[in-house]
C-alpha atoms as a PDB file:
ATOM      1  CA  UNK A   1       1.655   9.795 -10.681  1.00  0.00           C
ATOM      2  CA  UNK A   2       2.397  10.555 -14.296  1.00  0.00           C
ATOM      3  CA  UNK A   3       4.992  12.448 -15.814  1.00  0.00           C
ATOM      4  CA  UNK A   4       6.412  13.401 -19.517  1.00  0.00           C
ATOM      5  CA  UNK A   5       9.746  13.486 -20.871  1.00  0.00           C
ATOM      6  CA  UNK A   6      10.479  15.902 -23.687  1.00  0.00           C
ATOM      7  CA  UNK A   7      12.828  14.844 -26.441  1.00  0.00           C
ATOM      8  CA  UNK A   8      14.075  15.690 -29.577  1.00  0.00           C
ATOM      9  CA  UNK A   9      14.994  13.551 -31.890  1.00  0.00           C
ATOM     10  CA  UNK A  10      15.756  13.224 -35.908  1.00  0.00           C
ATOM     11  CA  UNK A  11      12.384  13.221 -38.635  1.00  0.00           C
ATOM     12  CA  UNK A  12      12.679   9.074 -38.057  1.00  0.00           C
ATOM     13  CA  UNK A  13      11.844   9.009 -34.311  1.00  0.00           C
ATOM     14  CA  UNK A  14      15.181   6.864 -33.883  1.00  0.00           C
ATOM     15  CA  UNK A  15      15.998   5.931 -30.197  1.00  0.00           C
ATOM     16  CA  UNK A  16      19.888   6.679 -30.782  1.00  0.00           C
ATOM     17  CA  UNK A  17      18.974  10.742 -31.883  1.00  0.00           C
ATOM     18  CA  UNK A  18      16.835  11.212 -28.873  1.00  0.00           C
ATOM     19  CA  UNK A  19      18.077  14.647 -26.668  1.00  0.00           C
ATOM     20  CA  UNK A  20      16.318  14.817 -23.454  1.00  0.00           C
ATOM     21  CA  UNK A  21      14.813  18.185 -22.750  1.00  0.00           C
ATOM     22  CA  UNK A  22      13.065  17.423 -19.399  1.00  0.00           C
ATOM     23  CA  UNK A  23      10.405  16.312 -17.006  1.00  0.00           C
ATOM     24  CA  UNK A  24       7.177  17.541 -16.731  1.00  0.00           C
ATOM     25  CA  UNK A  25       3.981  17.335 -14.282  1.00  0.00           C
ATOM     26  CA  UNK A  26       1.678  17.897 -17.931  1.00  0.00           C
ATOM     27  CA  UNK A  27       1.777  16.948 -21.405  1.00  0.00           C
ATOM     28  CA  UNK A  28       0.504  20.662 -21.809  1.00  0.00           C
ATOM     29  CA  UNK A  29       3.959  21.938 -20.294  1.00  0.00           C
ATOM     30  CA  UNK A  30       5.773  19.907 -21.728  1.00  0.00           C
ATOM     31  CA  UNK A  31       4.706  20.848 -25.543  1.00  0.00           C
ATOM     32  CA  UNK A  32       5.046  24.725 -24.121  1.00  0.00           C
ATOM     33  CA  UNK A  33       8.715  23.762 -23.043  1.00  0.00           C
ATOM     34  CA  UNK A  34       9.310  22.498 -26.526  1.00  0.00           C
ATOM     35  CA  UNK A  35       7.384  25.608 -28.408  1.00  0.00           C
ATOM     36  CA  UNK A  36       9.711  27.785 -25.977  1.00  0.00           C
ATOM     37  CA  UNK A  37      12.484  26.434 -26.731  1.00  0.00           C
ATOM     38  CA  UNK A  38      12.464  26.134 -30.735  1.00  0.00           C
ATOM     39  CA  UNK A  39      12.887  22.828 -31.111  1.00  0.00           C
ATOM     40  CA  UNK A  40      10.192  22.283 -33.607  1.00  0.00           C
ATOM     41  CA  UNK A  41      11.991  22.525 -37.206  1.00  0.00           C
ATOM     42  CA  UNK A  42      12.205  20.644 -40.774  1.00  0.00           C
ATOM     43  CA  UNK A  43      14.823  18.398 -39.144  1.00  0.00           C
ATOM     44  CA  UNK A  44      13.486  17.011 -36.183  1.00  0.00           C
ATOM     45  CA  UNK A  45      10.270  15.995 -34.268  1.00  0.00           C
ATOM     46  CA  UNK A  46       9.372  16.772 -30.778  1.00  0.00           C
ATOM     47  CA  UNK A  47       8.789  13.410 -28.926  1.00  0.00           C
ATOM     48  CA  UNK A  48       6.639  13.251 -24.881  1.00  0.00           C
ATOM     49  CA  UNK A  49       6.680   9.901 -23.206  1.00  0.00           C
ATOM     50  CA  UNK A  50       4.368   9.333 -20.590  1.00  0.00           C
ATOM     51  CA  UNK A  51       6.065   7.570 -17.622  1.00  0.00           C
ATOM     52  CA  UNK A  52       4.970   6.536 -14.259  1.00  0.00           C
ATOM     53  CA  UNK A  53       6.255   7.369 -10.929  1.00  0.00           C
ATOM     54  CA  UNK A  54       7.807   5.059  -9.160  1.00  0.00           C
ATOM     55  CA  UNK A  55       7.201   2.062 -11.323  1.00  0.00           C
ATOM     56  CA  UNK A  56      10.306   0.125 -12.872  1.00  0.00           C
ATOM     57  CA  UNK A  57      10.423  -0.176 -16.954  1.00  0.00           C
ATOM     58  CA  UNK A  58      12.328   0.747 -19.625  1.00  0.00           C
ATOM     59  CA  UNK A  59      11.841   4.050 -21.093  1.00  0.00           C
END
């Protein structure tokens, strides 16, 4: 099973600036999360990893 985390994080996609928004069952809902909630602007990006269920890596 796939999911996808929302973040937000600065124009440079840095790993430290990352905000997690949440966990989603669709990339679709999880880019409607984002456009609900604003957090597309001049000074930051909207990042969605895809992660699987039950498998151990790092994120």
């Amino acid at each position: 099973m796939k999911l996808f985390i929302l973040y937000q994080t600065d124009n440079w996609k840095s790993k430290a600036s990352r905000v997690c928004f949440g966990v989603f069952g669709t990339r679709a809902k999880a880019i409607d999360g984002a456009k609900w909630q604003e957090l597309y602007n001049h000074n930051s990006e909207v990042v969605v990893l895809e992660v699987t269920l039950n498998l151990f890596e790092e994120v």
